[in-house]
PDB file of N, CA and C in Angstrom:
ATOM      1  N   UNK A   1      22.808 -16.707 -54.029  1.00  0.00           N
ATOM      2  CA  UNK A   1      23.750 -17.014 -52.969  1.00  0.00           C
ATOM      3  C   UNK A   1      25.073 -16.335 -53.301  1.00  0.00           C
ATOM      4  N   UNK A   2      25.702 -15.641 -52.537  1.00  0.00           N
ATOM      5  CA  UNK A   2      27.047 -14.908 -51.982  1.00  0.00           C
ATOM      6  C   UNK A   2      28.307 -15.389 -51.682  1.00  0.00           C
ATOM      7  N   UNK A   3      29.410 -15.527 -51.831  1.00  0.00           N
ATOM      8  CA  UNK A   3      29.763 -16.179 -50.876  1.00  0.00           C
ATOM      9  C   UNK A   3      30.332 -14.920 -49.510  1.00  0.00           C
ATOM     10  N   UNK A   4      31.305 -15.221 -49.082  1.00  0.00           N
ATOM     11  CA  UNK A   4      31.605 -14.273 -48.180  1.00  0.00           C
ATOM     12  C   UNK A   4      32.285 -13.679 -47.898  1.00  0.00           C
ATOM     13  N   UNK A   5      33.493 -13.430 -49.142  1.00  0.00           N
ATOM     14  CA  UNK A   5      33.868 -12.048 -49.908  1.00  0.00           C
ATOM     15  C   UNK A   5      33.098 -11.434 -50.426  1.00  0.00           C
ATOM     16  N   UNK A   6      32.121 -11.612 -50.967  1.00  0.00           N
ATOM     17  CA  UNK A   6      31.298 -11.003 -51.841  1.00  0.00           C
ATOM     18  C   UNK A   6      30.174 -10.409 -50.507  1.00  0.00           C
ATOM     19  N   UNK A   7      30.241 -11.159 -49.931  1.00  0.00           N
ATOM     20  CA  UNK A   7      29.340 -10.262 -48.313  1.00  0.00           C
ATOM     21  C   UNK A   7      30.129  -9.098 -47.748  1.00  0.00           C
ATOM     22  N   UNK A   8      31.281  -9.481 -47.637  1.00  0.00           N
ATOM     23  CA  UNK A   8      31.985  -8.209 -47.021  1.00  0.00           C
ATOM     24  C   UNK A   8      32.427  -7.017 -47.852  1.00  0.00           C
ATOM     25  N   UNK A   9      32.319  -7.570 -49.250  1.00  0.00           N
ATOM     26  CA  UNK A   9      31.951  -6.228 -50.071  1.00  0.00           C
ATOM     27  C   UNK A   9      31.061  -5.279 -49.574  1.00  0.00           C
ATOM     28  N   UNK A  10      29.761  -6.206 -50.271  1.00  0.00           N
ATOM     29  CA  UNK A  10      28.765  -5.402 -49.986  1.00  0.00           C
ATOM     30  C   UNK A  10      28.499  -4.410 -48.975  1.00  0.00           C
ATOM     31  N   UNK A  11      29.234  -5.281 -47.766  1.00  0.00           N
ATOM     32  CA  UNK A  11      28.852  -4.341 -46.420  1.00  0.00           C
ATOM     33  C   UNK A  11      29.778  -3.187 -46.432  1.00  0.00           C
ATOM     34  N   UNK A  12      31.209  -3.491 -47.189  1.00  0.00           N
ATOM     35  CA  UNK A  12      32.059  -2.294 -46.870  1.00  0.00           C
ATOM     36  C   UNK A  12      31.507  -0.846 -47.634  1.00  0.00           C
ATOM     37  N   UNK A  13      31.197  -1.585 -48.955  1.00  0.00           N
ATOM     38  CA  UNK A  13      29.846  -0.971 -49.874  1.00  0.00           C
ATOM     39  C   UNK A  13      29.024  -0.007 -49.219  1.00  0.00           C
ATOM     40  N   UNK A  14      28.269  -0.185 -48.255  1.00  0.00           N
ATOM     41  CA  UNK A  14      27.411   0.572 -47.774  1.00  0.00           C
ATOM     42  C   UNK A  14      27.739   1.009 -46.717  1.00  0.00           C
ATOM     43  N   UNK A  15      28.891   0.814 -46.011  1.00  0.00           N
ATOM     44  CA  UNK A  15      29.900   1.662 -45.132  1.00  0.00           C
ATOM     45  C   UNK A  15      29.978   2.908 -45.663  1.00  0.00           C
ATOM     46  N   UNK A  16      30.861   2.544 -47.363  1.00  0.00           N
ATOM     47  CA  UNK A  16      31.375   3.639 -48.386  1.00  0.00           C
ATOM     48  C   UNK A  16      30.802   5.011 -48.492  1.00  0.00           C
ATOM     49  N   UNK A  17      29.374   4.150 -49.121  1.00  0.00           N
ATOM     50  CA  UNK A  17      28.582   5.381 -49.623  1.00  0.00           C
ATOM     51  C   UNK A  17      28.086   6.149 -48.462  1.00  0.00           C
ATOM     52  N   UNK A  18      28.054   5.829 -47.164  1.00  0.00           N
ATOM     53  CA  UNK A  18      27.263   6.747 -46.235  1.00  0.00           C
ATOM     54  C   UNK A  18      28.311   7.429 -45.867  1.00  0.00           C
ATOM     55  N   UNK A  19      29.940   7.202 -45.826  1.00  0.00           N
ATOM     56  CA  UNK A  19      31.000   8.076 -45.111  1.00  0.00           C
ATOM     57  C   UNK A  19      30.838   9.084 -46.229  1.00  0.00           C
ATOM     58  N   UNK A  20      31.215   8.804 -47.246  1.00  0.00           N
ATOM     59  CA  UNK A  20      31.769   9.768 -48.824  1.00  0.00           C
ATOM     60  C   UNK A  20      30.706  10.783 -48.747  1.00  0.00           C
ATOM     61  N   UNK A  21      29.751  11.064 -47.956  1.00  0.00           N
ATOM     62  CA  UNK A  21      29.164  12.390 -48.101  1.00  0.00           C
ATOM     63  C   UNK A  21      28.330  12.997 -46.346  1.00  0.00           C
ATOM     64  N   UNK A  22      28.355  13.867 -46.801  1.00  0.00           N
ATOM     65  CA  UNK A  22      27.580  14.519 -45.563  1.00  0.00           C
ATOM     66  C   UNK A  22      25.701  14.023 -45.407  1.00  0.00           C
ATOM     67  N   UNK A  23      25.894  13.209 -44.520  1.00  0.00           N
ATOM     68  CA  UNK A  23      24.446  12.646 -44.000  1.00  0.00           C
ATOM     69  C   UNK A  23      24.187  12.808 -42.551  1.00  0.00           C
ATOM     70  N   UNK A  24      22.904  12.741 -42.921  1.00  0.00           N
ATOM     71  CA  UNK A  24      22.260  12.555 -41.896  1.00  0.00           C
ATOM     72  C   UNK A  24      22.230  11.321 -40.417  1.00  0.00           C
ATOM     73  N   UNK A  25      23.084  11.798 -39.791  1.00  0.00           N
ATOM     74  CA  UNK A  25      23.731  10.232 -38.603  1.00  0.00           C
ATOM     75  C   UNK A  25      22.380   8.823 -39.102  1.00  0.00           C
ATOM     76  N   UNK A  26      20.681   9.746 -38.722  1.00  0.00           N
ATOM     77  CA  UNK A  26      19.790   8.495 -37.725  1.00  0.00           C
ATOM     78  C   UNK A  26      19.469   7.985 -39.259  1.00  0.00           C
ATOM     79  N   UNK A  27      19.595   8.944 -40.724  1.00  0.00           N
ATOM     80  CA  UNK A  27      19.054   8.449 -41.689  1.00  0.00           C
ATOM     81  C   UNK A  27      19.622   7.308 -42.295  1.00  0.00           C
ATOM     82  N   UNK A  28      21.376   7.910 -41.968  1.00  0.00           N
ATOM     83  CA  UNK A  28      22.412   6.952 -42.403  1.00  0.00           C
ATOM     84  C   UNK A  28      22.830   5.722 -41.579  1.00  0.00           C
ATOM     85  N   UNK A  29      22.294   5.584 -40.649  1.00  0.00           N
ATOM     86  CA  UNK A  29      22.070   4.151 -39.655  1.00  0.00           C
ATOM     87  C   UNK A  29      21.106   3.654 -40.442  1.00  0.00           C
ATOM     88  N   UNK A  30      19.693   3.797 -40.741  1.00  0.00           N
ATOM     89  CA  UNK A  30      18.346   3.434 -41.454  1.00  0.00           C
ATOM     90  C   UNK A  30      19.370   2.311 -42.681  1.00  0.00           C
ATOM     91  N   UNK A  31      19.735   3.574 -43.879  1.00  0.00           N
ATOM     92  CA  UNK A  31      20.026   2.869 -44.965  1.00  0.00           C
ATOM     93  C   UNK A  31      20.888   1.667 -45.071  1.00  0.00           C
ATOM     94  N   UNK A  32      22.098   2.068 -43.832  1.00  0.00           N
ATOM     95  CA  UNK A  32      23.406   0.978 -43.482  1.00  0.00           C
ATOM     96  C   UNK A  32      22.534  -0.434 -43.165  1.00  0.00           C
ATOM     97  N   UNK A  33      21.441  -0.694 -42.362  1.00  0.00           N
ATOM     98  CA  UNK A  33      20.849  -1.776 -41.522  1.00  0.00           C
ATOM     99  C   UNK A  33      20.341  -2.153 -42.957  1.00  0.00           C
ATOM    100  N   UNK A  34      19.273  -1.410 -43.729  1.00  0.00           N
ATOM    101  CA  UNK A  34      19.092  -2.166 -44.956  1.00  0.00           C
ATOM    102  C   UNK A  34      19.782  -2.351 -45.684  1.00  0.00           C
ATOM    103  N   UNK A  35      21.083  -1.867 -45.883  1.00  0.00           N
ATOM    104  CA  UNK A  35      21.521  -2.743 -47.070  1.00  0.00           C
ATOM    105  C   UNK A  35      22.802  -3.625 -46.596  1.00  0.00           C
ATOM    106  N   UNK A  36      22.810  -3.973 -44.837  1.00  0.00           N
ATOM    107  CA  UNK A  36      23.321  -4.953 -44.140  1.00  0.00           C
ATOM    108  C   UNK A  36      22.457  -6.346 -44.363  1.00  0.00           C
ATOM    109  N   UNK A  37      21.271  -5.426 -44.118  1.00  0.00           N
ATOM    110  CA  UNK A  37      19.888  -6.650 -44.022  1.00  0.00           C
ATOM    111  C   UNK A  37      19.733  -7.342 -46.072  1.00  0.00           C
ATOM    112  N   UNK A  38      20.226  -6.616 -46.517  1.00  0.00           N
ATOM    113  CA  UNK A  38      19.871  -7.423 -48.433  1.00  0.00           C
ATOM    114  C   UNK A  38      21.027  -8.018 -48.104  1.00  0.00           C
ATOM    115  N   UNK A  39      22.544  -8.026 -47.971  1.00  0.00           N
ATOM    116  CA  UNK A  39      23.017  -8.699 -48.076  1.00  0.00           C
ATOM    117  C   UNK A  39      23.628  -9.863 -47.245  1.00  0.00           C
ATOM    118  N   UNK A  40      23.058 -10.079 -46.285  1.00  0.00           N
ATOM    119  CA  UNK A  40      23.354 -11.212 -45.254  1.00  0.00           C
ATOM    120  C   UNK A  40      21.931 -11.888 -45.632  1.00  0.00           C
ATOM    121  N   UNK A  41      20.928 -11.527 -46.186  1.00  0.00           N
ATOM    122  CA  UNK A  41      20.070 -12.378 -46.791  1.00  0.00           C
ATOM    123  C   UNK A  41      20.619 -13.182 -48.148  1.00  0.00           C
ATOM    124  N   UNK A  42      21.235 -11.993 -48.867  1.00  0.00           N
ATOM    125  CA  UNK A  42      21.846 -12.855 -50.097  1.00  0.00           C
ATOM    126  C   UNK A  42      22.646 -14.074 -49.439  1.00  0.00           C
ATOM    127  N   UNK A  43      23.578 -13.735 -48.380  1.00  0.00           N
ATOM    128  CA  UNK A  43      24.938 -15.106 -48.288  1.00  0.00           C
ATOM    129  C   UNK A  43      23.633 -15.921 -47.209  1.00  0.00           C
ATOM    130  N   UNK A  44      22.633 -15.658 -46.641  1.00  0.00           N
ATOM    131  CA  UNK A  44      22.314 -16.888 -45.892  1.00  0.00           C
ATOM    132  C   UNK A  44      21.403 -17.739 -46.829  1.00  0.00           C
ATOM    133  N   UNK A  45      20.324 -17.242 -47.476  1.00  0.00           N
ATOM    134  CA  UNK A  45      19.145 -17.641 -48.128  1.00  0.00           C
ATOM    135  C   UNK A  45      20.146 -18.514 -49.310  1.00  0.00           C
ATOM    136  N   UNK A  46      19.242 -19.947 -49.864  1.00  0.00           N
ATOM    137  CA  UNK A  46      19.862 -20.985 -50.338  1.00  0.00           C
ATOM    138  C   UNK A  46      20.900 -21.675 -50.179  1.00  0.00           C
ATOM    139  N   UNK A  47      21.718 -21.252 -48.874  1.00  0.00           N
ATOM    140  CA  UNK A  47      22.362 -21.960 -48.528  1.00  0.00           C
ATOM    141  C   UNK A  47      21.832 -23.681 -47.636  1.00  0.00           C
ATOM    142  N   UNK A  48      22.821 -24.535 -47.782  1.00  0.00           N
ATOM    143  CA  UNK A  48      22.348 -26.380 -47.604  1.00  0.00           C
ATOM    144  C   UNK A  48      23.258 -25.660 -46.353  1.00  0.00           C
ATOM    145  N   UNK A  49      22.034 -26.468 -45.072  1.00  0.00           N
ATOM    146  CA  UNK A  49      22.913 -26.144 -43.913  1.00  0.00           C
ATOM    147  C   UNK A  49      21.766 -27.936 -43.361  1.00  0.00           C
ATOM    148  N   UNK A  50      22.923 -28.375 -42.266  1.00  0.00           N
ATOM    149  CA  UNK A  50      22.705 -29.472 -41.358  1.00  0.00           C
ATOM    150  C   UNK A  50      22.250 -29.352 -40.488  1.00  0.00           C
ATOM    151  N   UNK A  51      21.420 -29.698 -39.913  1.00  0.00           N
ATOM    152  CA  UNK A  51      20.635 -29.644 -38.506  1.00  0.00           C
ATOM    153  C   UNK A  51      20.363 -30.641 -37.433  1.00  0.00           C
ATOM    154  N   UNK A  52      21.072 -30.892 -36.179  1.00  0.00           N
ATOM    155  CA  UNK A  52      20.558 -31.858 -35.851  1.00  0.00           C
ATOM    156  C   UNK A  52      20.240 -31.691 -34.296  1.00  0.00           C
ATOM    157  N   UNK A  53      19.304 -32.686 -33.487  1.00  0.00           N
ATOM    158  CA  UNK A  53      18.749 -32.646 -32.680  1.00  0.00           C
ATOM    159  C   UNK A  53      18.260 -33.559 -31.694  1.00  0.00           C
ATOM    160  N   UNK A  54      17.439 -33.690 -30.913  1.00  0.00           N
ATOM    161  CA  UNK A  54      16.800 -35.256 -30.220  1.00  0.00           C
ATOM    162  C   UNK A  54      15.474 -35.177 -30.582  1.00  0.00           C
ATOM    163  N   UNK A  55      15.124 -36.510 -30.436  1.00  0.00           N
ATOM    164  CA  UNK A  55      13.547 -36.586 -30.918  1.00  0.00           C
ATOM    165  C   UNK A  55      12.792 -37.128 -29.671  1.00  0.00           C
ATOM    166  N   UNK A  56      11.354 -37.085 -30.039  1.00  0.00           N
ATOM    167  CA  UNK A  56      11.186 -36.722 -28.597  1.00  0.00           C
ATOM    168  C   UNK A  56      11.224 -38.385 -27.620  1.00  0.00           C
ATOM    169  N   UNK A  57      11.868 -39.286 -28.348  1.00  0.00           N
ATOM    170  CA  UNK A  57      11.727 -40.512 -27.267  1.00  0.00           C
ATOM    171  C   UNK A  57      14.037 -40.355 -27.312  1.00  0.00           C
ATOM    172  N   UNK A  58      14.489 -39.380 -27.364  1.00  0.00           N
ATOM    173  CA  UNK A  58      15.795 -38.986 -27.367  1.00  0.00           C
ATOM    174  C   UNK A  58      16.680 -39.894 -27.932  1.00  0.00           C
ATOM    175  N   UNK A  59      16.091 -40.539 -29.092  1.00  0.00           N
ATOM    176  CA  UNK A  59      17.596 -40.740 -30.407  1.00  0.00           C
ATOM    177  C   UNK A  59      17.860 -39.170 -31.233  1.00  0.00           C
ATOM    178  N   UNK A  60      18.924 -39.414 -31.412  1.00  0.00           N
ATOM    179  CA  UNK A  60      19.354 -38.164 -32.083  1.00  0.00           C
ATOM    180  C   UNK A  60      18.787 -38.372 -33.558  1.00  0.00           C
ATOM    181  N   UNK A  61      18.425 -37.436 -33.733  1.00  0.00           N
ATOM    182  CA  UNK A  61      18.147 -37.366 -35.583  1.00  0.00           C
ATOM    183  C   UNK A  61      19.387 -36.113 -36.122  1.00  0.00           C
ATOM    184  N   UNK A  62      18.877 -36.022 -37.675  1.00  0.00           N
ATOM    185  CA  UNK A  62      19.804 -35.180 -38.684  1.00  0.00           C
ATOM    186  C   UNK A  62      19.025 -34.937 -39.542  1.00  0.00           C
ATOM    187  N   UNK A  63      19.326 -33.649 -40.039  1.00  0.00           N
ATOM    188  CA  UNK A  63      18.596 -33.213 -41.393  1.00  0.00           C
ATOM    189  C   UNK A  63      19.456 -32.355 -42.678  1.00  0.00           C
ATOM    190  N   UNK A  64      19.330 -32.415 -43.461  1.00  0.00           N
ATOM    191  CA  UNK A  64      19.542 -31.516 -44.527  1.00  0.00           C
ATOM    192  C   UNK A  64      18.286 -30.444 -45.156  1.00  0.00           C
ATOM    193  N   UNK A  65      18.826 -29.349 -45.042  1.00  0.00           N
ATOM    194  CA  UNK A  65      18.006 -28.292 -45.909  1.00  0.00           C
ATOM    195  C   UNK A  65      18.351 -27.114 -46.407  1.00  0.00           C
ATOM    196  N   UNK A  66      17.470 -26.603 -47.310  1.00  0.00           N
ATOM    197  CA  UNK A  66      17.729 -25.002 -48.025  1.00  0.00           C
ATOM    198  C   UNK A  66      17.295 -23.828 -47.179  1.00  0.00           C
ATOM    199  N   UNK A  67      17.789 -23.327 -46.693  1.00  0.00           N
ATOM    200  CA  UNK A  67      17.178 -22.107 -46.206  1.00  0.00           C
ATOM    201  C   UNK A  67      16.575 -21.166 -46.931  1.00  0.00           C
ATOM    202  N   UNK A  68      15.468 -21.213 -47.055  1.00  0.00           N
ATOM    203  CA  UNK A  68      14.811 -20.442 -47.931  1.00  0.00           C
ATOM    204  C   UNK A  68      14.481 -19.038 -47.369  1.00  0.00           C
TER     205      UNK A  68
END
């Protein structure tokens, strides 16, 4: 888990490396999405998030869990 400085690193991160050289536009979209996609997995995955909802005779319930 990330928090979310450490997310917007990353992403500026892989901003970085694709400006700092001469690439390929469709290749350098490819690599940007994956290494958007590792790190918004790092800050979401194990995070305790709340959930709540109606059940089906409509009391509200609540939950706690890990996003795995």
């Amino acid at each position: 888990m990330i928090s979310e400085a450490q997310l917007a690193i990353l992403l500026e991160e892989a901003y970085d490396v694709e400006s700092d050289s001469e690439v390929n536009p469709a290749e350098a979209r490819q690599r940007i999405a994956q290494k958007q996609a590792e790190a918004i997995a790092q800050f979401v995955q194990g995070r305790q998030t709340i959930v709540t909802g109606t059940s089906s005779d409509g009391a509200t319930v609540a939950g706690t869990g890990i996003i795995q």
